[in-house]
C-alpha atoms as a PDB file:
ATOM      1  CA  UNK A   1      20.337 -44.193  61.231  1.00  0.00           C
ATOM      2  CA  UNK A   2      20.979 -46.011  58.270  1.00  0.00           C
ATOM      3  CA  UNK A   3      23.655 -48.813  57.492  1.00  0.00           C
ATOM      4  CA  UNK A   4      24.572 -47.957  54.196  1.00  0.00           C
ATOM      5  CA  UNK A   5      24.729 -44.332  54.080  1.00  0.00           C
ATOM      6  CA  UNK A   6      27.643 -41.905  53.775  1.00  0.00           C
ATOM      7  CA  UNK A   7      26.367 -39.090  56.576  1.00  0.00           C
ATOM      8  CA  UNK A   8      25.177 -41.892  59.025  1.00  0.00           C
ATOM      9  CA  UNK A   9      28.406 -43.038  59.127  1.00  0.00           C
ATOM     10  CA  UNK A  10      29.850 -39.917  59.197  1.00  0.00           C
ATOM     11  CA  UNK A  11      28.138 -39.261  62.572  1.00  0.00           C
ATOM     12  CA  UNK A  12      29.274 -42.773  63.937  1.00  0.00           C
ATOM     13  CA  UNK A  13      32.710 -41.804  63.696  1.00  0.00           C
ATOM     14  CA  UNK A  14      33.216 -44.295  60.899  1.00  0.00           C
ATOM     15  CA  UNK A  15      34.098 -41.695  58.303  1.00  0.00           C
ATOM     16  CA  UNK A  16      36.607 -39.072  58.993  1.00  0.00           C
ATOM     17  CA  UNK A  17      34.809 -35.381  58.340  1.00  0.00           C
ATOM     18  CA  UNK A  18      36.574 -31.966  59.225  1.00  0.00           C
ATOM     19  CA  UNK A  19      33.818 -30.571  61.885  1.00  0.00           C
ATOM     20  CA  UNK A  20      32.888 -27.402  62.458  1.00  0.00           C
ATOM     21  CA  UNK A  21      30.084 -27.839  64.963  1.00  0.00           C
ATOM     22  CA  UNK A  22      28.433 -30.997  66.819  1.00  0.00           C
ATOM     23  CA  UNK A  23      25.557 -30.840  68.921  1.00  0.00           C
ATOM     24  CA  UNK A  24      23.516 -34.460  70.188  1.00  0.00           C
ATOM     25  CA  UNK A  25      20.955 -33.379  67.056  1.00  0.00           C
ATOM     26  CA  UNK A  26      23.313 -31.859  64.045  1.00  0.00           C
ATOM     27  CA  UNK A  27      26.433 -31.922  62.763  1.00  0.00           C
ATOM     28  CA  UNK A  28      28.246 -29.327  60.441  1.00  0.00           C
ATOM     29  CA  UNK A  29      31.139 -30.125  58.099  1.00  0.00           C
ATOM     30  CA  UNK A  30      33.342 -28.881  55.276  1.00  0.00           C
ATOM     31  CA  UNK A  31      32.838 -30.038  52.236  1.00  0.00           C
ATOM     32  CA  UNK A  32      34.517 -32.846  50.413  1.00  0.00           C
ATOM     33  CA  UNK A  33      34.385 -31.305  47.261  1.00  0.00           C
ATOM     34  CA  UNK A  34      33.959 -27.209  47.974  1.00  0.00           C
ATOM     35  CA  UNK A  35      32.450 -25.300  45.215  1.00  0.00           C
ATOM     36  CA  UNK A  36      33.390 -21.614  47.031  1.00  0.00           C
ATOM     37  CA  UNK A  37      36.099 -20.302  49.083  1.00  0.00           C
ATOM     38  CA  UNK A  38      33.314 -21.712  52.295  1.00  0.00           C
ATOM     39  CA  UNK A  39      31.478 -24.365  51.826  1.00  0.00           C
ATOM     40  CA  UNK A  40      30.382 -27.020  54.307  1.00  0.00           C
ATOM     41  CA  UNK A  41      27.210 -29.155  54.885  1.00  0.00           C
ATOM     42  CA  UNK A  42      24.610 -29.206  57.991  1.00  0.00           C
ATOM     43  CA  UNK A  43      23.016 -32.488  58.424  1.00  0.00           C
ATOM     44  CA  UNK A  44      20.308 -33.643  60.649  1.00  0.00           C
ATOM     45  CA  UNK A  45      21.772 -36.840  62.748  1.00  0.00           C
ATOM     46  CA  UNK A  46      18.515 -38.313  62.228  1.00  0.00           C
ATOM     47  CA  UNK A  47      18.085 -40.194  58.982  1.00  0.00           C
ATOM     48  CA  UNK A  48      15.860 -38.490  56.642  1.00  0.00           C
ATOM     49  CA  UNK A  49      16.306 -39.245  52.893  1.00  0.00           C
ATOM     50  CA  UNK A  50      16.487 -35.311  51.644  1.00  0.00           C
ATOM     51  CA  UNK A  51      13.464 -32.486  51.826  1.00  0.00           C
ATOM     52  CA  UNK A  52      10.543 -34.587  49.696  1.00  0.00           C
ATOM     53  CA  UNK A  53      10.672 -36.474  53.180  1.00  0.00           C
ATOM     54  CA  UNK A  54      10.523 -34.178  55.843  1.00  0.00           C
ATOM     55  CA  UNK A  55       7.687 -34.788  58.259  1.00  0.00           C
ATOM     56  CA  UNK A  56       5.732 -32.595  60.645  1.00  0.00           C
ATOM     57  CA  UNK A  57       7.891 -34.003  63.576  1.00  0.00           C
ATOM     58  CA  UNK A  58      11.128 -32.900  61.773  1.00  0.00           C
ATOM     59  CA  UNK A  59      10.014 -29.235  61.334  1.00  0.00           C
ATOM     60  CA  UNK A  60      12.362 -28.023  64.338  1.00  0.00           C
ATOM     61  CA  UNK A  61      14.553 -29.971  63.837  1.00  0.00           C
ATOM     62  CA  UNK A  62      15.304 -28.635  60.025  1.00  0.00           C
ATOM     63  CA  UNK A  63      15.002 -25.106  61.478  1.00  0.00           C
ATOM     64  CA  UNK A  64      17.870 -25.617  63.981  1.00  0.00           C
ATOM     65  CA  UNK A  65      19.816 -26.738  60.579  1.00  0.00           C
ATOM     66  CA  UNK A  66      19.094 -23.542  59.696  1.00  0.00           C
ATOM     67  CA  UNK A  67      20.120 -21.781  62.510  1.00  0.00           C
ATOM     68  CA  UNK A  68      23.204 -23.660  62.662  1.00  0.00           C
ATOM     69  CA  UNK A  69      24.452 -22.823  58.689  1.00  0.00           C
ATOM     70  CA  UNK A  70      24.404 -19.285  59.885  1.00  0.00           C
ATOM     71  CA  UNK A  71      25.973 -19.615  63.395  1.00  0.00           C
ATOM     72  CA  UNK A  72      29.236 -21.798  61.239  1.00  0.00           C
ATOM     73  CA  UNK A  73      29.120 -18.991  58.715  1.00  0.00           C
ATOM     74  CA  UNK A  74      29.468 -16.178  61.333  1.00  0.00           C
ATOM     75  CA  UNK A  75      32.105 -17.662  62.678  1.00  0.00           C
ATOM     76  CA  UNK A  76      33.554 -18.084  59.555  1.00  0.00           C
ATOM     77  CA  UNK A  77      33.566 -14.752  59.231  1.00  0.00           C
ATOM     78  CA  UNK A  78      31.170 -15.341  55.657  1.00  0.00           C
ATOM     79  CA  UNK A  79      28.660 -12.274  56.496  1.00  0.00           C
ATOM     80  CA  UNK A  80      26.804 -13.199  52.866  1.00  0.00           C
ATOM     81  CA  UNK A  81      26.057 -17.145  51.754  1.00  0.00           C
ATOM     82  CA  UNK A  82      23.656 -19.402  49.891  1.00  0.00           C
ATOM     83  CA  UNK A  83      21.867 -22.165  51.978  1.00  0.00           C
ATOM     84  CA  UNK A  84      21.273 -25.117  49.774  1.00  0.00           C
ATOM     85  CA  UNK A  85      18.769 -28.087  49.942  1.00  0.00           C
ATOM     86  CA  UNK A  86      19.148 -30.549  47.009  1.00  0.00           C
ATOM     87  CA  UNK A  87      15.670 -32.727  46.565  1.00  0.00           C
ATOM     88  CA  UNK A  88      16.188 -35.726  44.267  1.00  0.00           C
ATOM     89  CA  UNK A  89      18.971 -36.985  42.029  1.00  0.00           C
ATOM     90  CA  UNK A  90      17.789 -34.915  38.721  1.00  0.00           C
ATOM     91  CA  UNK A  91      18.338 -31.797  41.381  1.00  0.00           C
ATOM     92  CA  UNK A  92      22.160 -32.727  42.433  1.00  0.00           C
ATOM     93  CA  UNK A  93      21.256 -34.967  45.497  1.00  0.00           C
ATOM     94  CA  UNK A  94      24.203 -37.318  45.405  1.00  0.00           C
ATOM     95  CA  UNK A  95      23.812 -38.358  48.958  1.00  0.00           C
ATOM     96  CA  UNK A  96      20.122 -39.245  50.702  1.00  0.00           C
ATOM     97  CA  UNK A  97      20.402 -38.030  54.167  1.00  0.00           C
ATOM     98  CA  UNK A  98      19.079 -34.195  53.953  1.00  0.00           C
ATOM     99  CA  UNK A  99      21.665 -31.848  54.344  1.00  0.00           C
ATOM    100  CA  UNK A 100      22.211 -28.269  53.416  1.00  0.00           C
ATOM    101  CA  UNK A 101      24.866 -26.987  51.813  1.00  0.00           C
ATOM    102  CA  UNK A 102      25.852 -23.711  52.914  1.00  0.00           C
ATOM    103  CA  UNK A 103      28.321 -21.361  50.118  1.00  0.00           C
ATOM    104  CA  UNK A 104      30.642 -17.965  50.570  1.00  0.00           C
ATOM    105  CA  UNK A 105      33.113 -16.416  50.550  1.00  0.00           C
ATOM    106  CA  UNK A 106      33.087 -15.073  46.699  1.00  0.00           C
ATOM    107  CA  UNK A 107      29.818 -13.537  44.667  1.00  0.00           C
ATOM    108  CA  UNK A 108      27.623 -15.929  43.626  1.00  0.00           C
ATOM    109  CA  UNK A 109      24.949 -15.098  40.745  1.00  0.00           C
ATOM    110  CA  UNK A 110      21.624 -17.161  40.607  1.00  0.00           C
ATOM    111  CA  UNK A 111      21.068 -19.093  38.497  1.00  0.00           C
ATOM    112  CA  UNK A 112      24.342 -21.088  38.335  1.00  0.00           C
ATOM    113  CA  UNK A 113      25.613 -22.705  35.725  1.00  0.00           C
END
């Protein structure tokens, strides 16, 4: 884990988070900030600094991420959503530890903005 970063300490318990599902490898959490009626964020509890940094040995890992999103969402009751990975500032990144954003709840055209 790293020192200085938000999600790190986030999964020390430092940082209050609302959680909607903790395992000893992921965590999943509303967002801060929602940008639809569901939104919350799945994050690795291993460091990694976003997708442009994923190694071979993180492959399963990032697939239980995955898996996860869609688990929270069921039991959200959000039957259609957007899974989001944000690589690099010029993409949205605003925190570097990897972490999908998953979005429903409401009709969401692509592209946004």
């Amino acid at each position: 884990m790293s020192d200085n970063c938000l999600f790190c300490k986030i999964v020390r318990g430092e940082i209050p988070a609302d959680k909607l599902y903790e395992d000893d490898e992921v965590l999943a959490f509303r967002d801060i900030s929602p940008q639809a009626p569901l939104h919350f964020l799945v994050i690795p509890k291993k460091h990694i600094s976003g997708p442009g940094t994923v190694g071979q040995e993180d492959e399963k890992l990032l697939g239980k991420v995955m898996r996860v999103g869609s688990e929270v969402a069921a039991k959200e009751g959000i039957k259609h959503y957007r899974q989001v990975f944000n690589n690099g500032e010029e993409a949205g990144q605003t925190v570097f530890h990897i972490h999908m954003h998953v979005l429903g709840g409401r009709s969401m055209n692509w592209p946004p903005g």
